[in-house]
Protein backbone atom coordinates (compact mmCIF):
# COMPACT_ATOMS: atom_id res chain seq x y z
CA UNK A 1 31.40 32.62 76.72
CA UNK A 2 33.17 31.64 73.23
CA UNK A 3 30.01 31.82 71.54
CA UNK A 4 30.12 35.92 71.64
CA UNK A 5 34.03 35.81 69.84
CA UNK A 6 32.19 34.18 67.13
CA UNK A 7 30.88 35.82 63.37
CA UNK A 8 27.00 35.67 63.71
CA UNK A 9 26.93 32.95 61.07
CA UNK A 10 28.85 30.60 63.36
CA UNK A 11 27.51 31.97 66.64
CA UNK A 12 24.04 31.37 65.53
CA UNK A 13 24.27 28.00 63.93
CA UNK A 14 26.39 26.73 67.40
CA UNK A 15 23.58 28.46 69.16
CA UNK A 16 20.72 26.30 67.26
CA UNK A 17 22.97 22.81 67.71
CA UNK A 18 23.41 23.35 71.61
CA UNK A 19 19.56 23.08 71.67
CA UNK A 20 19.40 19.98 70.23
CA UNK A 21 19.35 16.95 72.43
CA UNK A 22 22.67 14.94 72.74
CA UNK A 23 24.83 18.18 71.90
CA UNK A 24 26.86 19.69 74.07
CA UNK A 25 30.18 21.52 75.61
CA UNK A 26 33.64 20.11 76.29
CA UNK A 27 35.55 22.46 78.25
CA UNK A 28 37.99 23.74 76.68
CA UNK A 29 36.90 23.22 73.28
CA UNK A 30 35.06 26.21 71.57
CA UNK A 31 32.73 23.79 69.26
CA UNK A 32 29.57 22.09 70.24
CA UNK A 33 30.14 18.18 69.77
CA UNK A 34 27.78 15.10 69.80
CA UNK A 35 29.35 11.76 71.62
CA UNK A 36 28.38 8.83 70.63
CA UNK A 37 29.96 5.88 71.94
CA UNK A 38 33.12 5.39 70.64
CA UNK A 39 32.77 8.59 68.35
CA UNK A 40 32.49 12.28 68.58
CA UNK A 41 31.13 14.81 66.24
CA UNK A 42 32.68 18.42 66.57
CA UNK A 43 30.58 20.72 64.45
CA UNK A 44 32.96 22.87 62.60
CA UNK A 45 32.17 25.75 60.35
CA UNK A 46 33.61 26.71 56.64
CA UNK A 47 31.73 29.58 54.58
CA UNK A 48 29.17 30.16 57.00
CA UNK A 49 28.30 26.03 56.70
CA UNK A 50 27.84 23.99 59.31
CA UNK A 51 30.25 20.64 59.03
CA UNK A 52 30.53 17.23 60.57
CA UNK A 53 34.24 15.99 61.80
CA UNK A 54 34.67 12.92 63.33
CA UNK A 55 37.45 11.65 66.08
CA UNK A 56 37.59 9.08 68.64
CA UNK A 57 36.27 10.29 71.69
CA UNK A 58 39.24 8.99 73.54
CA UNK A 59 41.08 11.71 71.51
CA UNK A 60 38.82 14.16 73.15
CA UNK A 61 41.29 15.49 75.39
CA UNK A 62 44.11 16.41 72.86
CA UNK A 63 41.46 18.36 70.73
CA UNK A 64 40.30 20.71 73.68
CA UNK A 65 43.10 23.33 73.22
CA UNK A 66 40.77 26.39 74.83
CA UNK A 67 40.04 26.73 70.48
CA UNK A 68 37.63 27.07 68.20
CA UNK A 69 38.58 24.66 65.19
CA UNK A 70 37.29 25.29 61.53
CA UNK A 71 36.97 23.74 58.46
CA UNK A 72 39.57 24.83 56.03
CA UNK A 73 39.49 24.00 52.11
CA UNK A 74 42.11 24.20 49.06
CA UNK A 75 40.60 25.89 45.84
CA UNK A 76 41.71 22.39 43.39
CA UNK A 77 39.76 20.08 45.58
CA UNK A 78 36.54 19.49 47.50
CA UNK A 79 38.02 18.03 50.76
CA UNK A 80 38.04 20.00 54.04
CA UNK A 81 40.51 19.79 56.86
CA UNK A 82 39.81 20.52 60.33
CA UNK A 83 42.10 23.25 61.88
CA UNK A 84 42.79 25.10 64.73
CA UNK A 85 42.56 28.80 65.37
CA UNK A 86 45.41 29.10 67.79
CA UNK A 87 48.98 29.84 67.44
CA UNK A 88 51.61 27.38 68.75
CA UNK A 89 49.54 24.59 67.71
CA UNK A 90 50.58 22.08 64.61
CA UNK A 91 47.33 23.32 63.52
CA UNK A 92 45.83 20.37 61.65
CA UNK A 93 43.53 18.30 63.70
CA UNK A 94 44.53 14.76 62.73
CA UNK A 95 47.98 15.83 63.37
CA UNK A 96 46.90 16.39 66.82
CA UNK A 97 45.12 13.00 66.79
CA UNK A 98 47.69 11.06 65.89
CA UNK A 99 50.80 13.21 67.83
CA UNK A 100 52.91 12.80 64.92
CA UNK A 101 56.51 14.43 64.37
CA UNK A 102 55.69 17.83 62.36
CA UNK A 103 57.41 16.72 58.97
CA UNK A 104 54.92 13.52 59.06
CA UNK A 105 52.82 12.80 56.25
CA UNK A 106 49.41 11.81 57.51
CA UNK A 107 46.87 10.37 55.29
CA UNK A 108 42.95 10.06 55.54
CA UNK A 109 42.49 6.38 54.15
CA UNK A 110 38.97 7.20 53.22
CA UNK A 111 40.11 10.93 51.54
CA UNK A 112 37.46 12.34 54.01
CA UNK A 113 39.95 15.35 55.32
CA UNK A 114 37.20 15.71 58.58
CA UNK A 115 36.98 11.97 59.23
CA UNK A 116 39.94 12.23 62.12
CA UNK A 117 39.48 8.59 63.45
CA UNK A 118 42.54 7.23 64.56
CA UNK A 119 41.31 3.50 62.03
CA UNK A 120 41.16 6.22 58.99
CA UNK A 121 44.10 7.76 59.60
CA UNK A 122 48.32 6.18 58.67
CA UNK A 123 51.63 7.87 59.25
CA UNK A 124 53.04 7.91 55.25
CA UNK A 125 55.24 9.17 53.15
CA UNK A 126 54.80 11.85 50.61
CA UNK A 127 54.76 9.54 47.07
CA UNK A 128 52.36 6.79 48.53
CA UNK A 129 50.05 10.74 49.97
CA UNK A 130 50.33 11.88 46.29
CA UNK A 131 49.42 8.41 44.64
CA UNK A 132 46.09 8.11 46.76
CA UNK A 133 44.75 11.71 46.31
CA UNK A 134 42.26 12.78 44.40
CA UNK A 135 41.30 14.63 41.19
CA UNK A 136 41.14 18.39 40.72
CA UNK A 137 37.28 18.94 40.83
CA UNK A 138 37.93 20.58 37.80
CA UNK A 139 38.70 17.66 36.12
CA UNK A 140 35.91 16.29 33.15
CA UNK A 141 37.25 12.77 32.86
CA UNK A 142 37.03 11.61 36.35
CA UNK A 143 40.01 10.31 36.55
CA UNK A 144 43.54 11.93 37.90
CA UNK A 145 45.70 13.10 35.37
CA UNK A 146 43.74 12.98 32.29
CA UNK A 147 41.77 15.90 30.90
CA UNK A 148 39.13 16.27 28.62
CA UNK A 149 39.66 19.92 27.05
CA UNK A 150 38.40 21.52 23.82
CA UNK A 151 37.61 17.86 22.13
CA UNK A 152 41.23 16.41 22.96
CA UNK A 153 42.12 14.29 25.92
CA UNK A 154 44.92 15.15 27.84
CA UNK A 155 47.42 13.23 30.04
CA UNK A 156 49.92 14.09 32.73
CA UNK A 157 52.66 11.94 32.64
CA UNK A 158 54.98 12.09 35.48
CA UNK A 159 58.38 9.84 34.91
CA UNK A 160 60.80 10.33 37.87
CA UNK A 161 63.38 8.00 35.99
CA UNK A 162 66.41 9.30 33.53
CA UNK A 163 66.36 6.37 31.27
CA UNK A 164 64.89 6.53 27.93
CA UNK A 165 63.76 3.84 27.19
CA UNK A 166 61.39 3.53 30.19
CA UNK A 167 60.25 7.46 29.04
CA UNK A 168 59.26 5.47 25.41
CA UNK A 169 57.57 2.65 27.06
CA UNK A 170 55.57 5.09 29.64
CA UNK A 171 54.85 7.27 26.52
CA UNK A 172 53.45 4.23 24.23
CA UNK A 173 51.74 2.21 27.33
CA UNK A 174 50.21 6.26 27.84
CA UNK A 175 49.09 6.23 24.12
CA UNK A 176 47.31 2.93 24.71
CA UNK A 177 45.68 3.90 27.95
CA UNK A 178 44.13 6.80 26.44
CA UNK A 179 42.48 4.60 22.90
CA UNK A 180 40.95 2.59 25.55
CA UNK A 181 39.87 5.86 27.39
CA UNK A 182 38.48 7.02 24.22
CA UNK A 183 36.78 3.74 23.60
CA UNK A 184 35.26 3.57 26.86
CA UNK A 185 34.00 7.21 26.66
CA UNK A 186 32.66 6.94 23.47
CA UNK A 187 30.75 3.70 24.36
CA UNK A 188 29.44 5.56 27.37
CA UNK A 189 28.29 8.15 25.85
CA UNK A 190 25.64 6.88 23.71
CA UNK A 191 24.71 4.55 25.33
């Protein structure tokens, strides 16, 4: 049985879900999962955690690659992936979902990276991926590309053109955008 190729952390936790009523085995897939209707749940695990990941249960089938999948994470951000631990496999679960050609950009509408319904998931391109991200969970101000760091406000301009006078208009509409920034903070902060 899988369960026995699995750290204790995992095996146990898998162990205690199986028990529960509604959970069970797909052959072929090395994860307990719920179905429910029209959606699955395939318990994953990252850090010794136990995490949710959602697909259509339609797409049950393309998961169930005799695996185990995990939740994978980048340092910058708080959103996990779901991955598979087998080679000759793209590797990323809504990759699999979708069958997409490998240098595909796939984006979760909802930025939930283990919400692998085929409704929260579009075939993109890599500017429209990077526009719709989010923030470095790092970052004090909330919002991409501006900082808050030792009293000063910081911003990340990124200006793809080579004419100058769109660099002095993106650098004076910048200066604006950050007085109202200010403004805002400073009104939300005492209130």
């Amino acid at each position: 049985m899988y369960l026995t190729r699995l750290r204790k952390p995992a095996r146990e936790a898998f162990e205690k879900l199986l028990k529960e009523d509604g959970v069970t085995e797909i052959k072929g897939l090395n994860n307990p999962v719920r179905i429910m209707g029209d959606t699955t749940v395939v318990y994953l695990m990252y850090k010794d955690e136990l995490h949710e990941c959602f697909i259509d249960t339609e797409d049950l089938p393309k998961i169930a690659l005799n695996c185990t999948w995990v939740a994978t994470g980048r340092k910058t951000t708080d959103v996990l992936y779901a991955r598979a631990g087998i080679k000759n496999s793209n590797g990323a679960m809504h990759r699999t979902v979708l069958n997409c050609n490998p240098n595909g950009v796939i984006d979760h509408i909802d930025n939930n990276g283990l919400n692998n319904k085929k409704n929260n998931l579009w075939d993109t391109n890599d500017a429209m991926n990077l526009y719709k991200r989010r923030g470095n969970k790092n970052n004090k101000s909330g919002e991409r590309n501006i900082t808050y760091m030792n009293g000063w406000y910081k911003v990340q301009l990124i200006i793809r053109f080579k004419h100058k006078d769109i660099a002095t208009k993106a650098r004076d509409a910048a200066k604006e955008i950050i007085k109202e920034y200010v403004a805002l903070d400073a009104e939300n902060r005492y209130k």
